[in-house]
N, C-alpha and C. Protein backbone atom coordinates (compact mmCIF):
# COMPACT_ATOMS: atom_id res chain seq x y z
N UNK A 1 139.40 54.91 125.15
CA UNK A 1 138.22 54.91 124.28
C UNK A 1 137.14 54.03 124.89
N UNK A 2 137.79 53.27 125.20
CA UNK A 2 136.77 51.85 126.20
C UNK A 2 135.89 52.47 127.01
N UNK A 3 136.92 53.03 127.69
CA UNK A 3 136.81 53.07 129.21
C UNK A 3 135.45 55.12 129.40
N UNK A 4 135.91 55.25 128.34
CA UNK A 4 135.16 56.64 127.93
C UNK A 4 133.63 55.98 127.48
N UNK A 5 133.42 54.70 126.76
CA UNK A 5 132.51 54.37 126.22
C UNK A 5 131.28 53.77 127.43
N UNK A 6 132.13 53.40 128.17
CA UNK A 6 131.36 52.44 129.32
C UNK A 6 130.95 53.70 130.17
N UNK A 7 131.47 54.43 130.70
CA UNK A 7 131.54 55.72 131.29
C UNK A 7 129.75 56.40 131.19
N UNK A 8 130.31 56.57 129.17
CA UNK A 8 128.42 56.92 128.93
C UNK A 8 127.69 56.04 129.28
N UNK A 9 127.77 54.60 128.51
CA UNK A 9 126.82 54.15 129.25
C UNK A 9 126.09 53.98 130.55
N UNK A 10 126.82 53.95 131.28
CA UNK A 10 126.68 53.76 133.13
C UNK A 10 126.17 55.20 133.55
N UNK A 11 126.30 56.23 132.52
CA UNK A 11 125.52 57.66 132.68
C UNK A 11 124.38 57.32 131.91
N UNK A 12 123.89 56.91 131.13
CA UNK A 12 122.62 56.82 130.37
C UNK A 12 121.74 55.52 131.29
N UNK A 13 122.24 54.41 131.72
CA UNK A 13 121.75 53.38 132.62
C UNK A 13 120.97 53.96 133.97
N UNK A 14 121.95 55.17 134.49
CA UNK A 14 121.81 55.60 135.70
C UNK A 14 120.49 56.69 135.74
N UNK A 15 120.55 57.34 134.66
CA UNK A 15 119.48 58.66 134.12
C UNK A 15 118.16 58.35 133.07
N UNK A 16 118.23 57.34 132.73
CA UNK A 16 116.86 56.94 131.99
C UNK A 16 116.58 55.40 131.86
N UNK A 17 116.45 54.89 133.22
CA UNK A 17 116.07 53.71 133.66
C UNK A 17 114.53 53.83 133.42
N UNK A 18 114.24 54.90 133.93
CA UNK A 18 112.62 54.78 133.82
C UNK A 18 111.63 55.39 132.23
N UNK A 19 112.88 55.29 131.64
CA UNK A 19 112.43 55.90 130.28
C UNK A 19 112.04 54.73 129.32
N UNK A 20 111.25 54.89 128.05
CA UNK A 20 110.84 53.91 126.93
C UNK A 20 112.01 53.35 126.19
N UNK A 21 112.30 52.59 125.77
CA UNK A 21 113.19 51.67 124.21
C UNK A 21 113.55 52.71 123.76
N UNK A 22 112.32 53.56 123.10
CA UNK A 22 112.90 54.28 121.77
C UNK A 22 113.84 55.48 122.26
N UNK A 23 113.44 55.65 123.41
CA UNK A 23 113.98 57.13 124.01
C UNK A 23 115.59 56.12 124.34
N UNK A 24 115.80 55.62 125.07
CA UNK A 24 116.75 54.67 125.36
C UNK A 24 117.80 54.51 124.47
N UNK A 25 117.13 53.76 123.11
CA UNK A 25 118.19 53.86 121.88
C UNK A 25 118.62 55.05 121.21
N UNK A 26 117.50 56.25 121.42
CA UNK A 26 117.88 57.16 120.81
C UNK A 26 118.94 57.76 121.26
N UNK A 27 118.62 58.04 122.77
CA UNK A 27 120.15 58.72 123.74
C UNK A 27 121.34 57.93 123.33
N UNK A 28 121.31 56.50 123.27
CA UNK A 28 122.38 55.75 123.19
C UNK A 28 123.37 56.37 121.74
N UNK A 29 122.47 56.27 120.82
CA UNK A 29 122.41 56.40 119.35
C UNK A 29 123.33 57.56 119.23
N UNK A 30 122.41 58.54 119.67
CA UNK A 30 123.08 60.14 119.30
C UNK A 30 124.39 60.25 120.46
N UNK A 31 124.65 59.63 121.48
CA UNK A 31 125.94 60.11 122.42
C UNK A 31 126.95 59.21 121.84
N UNK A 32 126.60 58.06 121.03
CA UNK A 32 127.71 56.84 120.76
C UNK A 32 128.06 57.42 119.39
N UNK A 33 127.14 57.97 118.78
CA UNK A 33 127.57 58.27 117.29
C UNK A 33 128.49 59.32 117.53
N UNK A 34 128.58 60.11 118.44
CA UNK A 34 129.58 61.15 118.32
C UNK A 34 130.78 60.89 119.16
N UNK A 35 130.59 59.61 120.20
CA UNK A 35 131.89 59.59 120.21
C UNK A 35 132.87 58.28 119.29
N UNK A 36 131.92 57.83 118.45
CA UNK A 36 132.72 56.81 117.55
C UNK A 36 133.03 58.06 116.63
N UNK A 37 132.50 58.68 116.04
CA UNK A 37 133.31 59.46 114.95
C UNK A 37 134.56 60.39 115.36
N UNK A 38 134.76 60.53 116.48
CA UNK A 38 135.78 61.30 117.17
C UNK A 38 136.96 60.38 116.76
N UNK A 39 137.05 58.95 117.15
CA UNK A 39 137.63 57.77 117.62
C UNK A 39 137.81 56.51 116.19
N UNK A 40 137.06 56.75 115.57
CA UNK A 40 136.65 55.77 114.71
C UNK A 40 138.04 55.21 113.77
N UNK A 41 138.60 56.63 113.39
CA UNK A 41 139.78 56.13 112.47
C UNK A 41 140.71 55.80 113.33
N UNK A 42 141.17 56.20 114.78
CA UNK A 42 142.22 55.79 115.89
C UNK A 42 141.97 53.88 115.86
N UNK A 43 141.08 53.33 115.98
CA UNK A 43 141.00 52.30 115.87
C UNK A 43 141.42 51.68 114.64
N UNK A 44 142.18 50.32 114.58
CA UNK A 44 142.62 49.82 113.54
C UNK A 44 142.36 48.37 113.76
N UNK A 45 142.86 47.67 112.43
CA UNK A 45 142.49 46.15 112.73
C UNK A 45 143.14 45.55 113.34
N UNK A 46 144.59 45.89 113.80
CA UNK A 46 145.65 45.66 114.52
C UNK A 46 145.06 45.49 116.32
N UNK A 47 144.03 46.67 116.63
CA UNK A 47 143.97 46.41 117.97
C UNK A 47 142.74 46.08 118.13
N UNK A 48 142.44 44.52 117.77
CA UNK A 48 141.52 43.59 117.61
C UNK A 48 141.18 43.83 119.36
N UNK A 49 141.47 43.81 120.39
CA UNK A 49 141.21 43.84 121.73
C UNK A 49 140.34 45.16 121.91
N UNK A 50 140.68 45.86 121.35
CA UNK A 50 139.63 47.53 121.45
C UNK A 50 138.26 46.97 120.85
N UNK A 51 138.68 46.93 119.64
CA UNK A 51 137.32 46.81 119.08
C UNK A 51 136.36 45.50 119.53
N UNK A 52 136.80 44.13 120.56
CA UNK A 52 136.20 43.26 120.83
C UNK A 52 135.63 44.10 122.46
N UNK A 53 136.50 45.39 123.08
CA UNK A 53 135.58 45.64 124.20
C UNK A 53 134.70 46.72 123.87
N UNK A 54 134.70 47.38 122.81
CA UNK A 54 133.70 48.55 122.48
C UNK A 54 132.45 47.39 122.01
N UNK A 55 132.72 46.25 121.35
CA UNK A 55 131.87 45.52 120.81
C UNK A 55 130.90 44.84 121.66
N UNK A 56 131.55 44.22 122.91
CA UNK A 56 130.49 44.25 124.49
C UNK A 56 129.95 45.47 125.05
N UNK A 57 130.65 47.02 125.00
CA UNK A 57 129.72 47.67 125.72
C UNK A 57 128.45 47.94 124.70
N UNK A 58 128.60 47.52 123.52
CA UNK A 58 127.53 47.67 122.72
C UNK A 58 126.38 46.75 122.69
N UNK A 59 126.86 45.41 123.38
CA UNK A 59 125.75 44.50 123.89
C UNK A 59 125.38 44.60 125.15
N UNK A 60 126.11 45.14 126.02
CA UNK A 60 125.51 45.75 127.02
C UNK A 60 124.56 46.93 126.92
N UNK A 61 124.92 47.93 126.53
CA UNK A 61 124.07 48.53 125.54
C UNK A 61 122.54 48.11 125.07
N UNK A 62 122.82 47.14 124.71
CA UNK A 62 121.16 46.75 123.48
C UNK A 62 120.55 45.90 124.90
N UNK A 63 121.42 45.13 125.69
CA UNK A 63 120.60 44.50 126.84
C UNK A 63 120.33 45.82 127.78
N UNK A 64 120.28 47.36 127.73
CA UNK A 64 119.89 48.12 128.33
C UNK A 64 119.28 48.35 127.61
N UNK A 65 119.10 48.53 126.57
CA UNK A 65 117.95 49.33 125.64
C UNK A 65 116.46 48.47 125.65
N UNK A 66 116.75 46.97 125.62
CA UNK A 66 115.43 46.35 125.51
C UNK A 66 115.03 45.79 127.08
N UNK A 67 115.83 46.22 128.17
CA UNK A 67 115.54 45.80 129.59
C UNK A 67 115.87 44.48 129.41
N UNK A 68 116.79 43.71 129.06
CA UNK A 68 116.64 42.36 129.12
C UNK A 68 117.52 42.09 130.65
N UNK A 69 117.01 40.57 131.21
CA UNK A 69 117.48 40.54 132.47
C UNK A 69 118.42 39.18 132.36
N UNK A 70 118.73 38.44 131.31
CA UNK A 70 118.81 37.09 130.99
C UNK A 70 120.01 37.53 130.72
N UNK A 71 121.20 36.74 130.55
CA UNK A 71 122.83 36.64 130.24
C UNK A 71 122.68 36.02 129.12
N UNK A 72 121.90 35.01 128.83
CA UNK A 72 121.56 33.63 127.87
C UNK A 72 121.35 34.15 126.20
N UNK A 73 121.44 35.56 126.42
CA UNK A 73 120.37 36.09 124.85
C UNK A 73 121.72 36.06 124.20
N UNK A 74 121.04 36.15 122.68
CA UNK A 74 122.12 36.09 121.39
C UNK A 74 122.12 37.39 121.40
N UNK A 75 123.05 38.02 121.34
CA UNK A 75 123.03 39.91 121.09
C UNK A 75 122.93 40.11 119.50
N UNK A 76 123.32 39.08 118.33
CA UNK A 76 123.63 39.69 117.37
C UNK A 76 121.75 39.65 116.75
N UNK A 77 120.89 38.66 117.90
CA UNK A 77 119.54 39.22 117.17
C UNK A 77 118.84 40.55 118.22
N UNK A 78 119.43 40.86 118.94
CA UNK A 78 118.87 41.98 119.98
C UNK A 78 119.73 43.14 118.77
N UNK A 79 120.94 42.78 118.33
CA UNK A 79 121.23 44.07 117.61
C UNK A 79 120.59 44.44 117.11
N UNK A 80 119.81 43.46 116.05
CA UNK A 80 119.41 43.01 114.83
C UNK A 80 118.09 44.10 114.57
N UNK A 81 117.52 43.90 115.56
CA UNK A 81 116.34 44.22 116.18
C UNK A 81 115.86 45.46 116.50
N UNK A 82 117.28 46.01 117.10
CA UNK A 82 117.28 47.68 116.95
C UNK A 82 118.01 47.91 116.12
N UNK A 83 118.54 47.68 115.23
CA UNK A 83 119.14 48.12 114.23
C UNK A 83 120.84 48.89 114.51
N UNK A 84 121.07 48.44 115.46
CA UNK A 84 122.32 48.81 115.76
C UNK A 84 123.88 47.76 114.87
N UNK A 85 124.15 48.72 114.29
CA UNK A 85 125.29 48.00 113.22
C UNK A 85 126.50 47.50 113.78
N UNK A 86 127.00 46.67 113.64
CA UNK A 86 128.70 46.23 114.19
C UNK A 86 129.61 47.52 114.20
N UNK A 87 130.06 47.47 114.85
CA UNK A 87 131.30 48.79 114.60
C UNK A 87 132.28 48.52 113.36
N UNK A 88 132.50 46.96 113.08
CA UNK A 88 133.45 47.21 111.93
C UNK A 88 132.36 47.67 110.53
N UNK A 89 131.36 47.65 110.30
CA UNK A 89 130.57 47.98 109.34
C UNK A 89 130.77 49.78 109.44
N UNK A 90 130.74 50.27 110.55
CA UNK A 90 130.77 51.92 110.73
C UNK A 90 132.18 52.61 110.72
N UNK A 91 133.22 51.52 110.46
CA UNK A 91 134.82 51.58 110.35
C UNK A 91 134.49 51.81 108.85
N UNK A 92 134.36 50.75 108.49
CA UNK A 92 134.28 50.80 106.55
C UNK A 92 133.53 51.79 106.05
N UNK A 93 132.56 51.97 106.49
CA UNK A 93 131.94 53.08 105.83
C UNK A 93 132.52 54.73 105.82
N UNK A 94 133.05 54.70 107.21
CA UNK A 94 134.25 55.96 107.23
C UNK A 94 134.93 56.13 106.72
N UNK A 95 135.46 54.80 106.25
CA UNK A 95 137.31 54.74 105.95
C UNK A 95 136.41 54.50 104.00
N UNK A 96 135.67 54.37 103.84
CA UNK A 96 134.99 54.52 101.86
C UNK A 96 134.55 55.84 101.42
N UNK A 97 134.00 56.55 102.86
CA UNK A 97 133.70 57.77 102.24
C UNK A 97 134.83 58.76 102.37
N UNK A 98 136.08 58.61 103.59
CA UNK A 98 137.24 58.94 103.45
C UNK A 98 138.24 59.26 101.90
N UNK A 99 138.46 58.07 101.85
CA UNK A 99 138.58 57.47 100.24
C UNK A 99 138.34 57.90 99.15
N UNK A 100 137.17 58.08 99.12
CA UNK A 100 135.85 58.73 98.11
C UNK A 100 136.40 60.18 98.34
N UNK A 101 136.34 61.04 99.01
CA UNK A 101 136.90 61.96 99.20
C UNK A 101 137.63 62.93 98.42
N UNK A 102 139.30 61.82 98.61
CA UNK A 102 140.65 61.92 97.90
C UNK A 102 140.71 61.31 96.66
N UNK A 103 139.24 60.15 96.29
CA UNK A 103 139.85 60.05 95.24
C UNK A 103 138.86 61.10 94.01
N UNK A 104 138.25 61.76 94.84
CA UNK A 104 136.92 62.36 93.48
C UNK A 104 137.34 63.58 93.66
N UNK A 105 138.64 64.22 94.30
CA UNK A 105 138.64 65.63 94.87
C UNK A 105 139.01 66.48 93.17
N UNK A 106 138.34 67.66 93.54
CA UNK A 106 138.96 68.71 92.20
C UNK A 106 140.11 68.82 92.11
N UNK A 107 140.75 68.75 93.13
CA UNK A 107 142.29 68.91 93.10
C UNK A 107 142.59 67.23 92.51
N UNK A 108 144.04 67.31 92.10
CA UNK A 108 144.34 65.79 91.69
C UNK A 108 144.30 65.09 92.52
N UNK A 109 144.20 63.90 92.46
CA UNK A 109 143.88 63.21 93.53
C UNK A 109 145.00 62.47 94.05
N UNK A 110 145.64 61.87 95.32
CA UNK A 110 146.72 60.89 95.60
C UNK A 110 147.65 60.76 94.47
N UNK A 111 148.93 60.81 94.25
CA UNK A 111 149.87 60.54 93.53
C UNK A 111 149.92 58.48 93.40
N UNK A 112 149.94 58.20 94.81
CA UNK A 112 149.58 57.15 95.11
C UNK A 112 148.29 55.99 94.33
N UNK A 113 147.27 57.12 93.56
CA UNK A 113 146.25 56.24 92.77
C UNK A 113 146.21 56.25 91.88
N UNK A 114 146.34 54.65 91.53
CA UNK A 114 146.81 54.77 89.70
C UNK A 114 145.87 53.37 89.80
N UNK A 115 144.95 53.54 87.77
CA UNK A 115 144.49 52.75 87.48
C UNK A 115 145.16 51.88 87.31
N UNK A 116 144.66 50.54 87.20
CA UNK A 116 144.79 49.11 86.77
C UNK A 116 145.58 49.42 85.46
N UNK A 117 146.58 48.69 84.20
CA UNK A 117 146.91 48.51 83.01
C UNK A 117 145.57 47.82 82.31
N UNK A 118 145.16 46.57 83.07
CA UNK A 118 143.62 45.85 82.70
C UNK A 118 142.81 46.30 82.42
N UNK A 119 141.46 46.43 82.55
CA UNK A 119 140.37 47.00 83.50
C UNK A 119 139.25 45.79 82.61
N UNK A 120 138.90 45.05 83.19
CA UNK A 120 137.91 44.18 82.66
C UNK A 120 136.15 44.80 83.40
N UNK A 121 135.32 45.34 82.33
CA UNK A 121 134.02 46.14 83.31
C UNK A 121 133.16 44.84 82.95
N UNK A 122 133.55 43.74 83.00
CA UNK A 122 132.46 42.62 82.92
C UNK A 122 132.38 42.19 84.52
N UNK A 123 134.18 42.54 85.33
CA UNK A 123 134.13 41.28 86.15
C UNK A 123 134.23 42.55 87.52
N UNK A 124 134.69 43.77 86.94
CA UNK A 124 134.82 44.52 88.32
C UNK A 124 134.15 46.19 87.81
N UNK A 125 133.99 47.12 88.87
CA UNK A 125 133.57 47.86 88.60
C UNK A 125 134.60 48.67 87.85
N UNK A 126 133.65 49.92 87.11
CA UNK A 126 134.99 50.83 86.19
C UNK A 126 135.61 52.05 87.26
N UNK A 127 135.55 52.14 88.45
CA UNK A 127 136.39 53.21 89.22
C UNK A 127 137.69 52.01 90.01
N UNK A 128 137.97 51.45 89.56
CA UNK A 128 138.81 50.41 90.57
C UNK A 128 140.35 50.97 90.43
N UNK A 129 141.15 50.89 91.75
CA UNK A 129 142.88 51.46 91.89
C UNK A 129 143.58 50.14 92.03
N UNK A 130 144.93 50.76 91.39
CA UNK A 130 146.01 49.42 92.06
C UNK A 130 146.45 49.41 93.09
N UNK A 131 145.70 48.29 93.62
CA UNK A 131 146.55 47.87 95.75
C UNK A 131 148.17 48.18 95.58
N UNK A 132 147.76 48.72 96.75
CA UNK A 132 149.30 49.36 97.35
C UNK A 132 149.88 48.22 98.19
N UNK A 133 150.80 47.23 98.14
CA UNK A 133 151.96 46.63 98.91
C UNK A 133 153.15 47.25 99.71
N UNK A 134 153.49 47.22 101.23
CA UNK A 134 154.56 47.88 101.43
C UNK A 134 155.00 46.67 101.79
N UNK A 135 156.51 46.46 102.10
CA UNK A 135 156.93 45.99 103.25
C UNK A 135 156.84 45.58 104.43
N UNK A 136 155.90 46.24 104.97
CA UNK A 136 155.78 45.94 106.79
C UNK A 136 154.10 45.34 106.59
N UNK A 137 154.24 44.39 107.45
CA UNK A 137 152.99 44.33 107.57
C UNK A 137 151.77 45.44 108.51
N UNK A 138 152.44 45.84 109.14
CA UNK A 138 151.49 46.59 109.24
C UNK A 138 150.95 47.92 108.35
N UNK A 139 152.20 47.96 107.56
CA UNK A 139 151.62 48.96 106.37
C UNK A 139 150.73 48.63 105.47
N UNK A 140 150.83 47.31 105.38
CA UNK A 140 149.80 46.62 104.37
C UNK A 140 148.16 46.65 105.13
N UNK A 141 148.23 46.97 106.00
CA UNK A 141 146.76 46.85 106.71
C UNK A 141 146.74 47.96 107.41
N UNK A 142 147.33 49.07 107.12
CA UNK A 142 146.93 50.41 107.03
C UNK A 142 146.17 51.07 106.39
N UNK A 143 145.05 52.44 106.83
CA UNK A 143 144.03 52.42 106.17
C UNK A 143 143.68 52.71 104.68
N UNK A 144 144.99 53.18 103.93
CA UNK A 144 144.73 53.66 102.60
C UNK A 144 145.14 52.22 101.71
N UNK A 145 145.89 50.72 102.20
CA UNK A 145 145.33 49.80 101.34
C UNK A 145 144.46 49.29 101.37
N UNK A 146 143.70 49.16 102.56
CA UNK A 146 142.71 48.86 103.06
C UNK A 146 141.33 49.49 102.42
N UNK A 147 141.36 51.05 102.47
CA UNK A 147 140.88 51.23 101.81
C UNK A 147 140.69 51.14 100.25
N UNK A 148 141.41 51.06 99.35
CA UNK A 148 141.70 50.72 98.02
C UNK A 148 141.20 49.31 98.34
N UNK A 149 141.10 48.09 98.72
CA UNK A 149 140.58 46.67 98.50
C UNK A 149 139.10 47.24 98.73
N UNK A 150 138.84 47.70 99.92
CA UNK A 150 137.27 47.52 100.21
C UNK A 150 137.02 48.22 98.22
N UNK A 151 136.83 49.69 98.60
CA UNK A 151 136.69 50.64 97.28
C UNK A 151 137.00 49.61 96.00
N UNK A 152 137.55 48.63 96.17
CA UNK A 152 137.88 47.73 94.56
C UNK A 152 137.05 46.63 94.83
N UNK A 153 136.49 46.28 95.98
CA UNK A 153 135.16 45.45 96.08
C UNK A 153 133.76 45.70 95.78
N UNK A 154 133.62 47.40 96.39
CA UNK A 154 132.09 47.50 95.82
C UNK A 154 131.96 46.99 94.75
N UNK A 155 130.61 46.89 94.45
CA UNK A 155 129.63 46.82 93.19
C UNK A 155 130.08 47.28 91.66
């Protein structure tokens, strides 16, 4: 996935050096968005090492997009700047509208989603599920409890 990611870039570096910012981010934009959504759910929080090197070619990235020549810059205000989001922000949003999905489908939804016995609508919202616990830890930070905490955090 890395190694596919750097790949484009070093093809977009090589082919529109002499091109503007906007054209720059845009190529970046539209070739990265399609290959994070290919990839997006393969990634997990478990392989913290993936997502810390997709997370440099993405500052490499923004130091191609604005021509910067300096090592010294803060990337998270060059992100900032073009508006390029963290990848774990574009994880969550996959893995909520995923979610959203299965849990609003016409068909019944997950056997697996069951309301609260509680439901207090002062302190949490009124669509909230009961977190799923397994055994393993890595089941517990698999994406459908994962998803159920984020989805029991919104608003």
């Amino acid at each position: 996935i890395s190694a596919n990611a750097s790949r484009l870039l070093g093809f977009l570096c090589h082919n529109l050096q002499s091109t503007t910012p906007h054209v720059r981010k845009q190529a970046y934009i539209t070739l990265s968005d399609h290959t994070r959504a290919r990839f997006i759910h393969l990634v997990n929080l478990i392989q913290k090492y993936l997502i810390d090197k997709l997370e440099a070619i993405q500052n490499r990235a923004s130091r191609f997009i604005l021509v910067i020549i300096k090592n010294t810059i803060q990337f998270s205000v060059t992100k900032l700047k073009l508006s390029l989001h963290p990848l774990k922000t574009h994880r969550n949003i996959a893995l909520l509208s995923l979610f959203s999905k299965y849990a609003h489908a016409a068909i019944s939804p997950l056997a697996h989603l069951q309301c609260p016995s509680y439901l207090s609508h002062r302190l949490l919202n009124s669509h909230i599920y009961t977190r799923i616990y397994g055994t393993s830890h890595a089941f517990n930070f698999s994406s459908l409890p994962r998803a159920i905490r984020l989805w029991n955090n919104l608003p």
